[in-house]
Protein backbone atom coordinates (compact mmCIF):
# COMPACT_ATOMS: atom_id res chain seq x y z
CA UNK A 1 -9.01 -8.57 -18.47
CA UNK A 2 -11.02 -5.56 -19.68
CA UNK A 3 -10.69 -2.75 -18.23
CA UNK A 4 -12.50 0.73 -17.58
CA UNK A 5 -11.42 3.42 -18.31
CA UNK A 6 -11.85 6.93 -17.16
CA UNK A 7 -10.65 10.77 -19.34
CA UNK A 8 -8.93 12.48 -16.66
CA UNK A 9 -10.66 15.85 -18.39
CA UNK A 10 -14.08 14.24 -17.85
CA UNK A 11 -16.91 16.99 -16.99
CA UNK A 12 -18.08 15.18 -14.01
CA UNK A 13 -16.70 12.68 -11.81
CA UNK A 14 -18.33 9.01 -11.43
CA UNK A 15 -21.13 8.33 -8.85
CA UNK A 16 -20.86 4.93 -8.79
CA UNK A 17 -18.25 2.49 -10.32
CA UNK A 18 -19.75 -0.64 -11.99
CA UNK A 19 -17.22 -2.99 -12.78
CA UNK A 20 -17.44 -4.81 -15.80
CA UNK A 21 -19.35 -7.99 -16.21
CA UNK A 22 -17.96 -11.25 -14.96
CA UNK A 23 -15.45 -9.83 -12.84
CA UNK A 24 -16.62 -12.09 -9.84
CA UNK A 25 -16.48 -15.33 -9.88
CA UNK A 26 -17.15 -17.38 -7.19
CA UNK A 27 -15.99 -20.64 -6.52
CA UNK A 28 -17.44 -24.06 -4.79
CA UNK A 29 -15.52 -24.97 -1.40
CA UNK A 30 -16.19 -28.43 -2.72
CA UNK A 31 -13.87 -27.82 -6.22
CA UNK A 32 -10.82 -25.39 -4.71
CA UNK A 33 -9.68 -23.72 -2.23
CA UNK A 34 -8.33 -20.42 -1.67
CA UNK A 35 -4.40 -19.79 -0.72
CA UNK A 36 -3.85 -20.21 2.96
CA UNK A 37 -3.74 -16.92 4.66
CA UNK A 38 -5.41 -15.08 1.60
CA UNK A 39 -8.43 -12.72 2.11
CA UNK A 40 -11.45 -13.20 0.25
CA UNK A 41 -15.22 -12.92 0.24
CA UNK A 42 -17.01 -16.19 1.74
CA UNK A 43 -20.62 -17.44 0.99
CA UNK A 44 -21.72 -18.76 3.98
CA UNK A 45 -24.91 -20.84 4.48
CA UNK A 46 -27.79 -18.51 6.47
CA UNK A 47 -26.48 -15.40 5.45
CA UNK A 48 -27.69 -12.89 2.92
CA UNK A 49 -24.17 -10.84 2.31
CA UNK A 50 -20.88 -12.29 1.62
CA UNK A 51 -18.10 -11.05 3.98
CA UNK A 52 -14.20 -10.98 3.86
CA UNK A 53 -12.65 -14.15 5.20
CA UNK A 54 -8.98 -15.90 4.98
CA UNK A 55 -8.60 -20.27 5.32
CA UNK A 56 -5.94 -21.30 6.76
CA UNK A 57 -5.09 -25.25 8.76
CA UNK A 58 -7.83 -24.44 11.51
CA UNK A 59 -10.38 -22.73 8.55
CA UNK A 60 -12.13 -20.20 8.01
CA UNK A 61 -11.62 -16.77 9.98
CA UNK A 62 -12.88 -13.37 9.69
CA UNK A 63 -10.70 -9.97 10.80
CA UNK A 64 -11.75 -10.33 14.24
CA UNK A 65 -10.45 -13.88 14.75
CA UNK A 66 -14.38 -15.10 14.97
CA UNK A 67 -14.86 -18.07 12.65
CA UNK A 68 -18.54 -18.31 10.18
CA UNK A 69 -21.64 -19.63 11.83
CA UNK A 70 -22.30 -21.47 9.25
CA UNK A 71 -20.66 -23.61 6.27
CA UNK A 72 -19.03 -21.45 4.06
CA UNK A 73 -19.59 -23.18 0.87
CA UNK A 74 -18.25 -20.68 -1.88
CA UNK A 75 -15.41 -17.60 -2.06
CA UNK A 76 -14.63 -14.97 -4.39
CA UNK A 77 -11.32 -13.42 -5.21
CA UNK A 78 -11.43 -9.66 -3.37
CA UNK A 79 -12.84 -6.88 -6.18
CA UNK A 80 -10.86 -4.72 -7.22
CA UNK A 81 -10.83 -1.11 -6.00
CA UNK A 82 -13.03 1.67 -7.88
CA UNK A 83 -10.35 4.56 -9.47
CA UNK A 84 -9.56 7.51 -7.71
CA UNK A 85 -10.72 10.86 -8.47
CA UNK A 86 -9.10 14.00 -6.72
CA UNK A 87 -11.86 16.47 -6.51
CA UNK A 88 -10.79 19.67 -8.50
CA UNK A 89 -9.60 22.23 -6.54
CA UNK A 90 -8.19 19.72 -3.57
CA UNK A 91 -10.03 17.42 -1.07
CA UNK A 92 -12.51 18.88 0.97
């Protein structure tokens, strides 16, 4: 996979972290299915944002236990995080 990188001497820190292309890929309920008990993000039918989600023997479930209102009809593999940056001079 390619991967940024960042020059720990680098004048200004990053606003924003854009991954690079491709690097989610979502896949059709219909084709494969995620590990049991694995957290991903979940297309789900009626809703405009995908959310993170885990299948397991009685489906789909979200963090709070609630299941999807709708079908969920796609998933994603969970992005990776953006670096870290320690602000010079300590956190404030």
């Amino acid at each position: 996979m390619n991967r940024l990188t960042f020059s720990a001497t680098a004048a200004a820190l990053p606003k924003r972290f854009v991954p690079p292309q491709g690097t989610l890929v979502w896949v059709y309920c219909a084709y494969e299915m995620p590990d049991d008990d694995t957290t991903v993000l979940i297309a789900v039918t009626g809703q405009d944002e995908p959310w993170p989600a885990w299948h397991d023997g009685d489906g789909w479930h979200y963090a709070d236990e609630q299941s999807p209102s709708g079908e969920v009809y796609a998933w994603a593999e969970m992005p990776e995080l953006p670096p870290f940056f320690a602000k010079k001079g300590g956190a404030s």
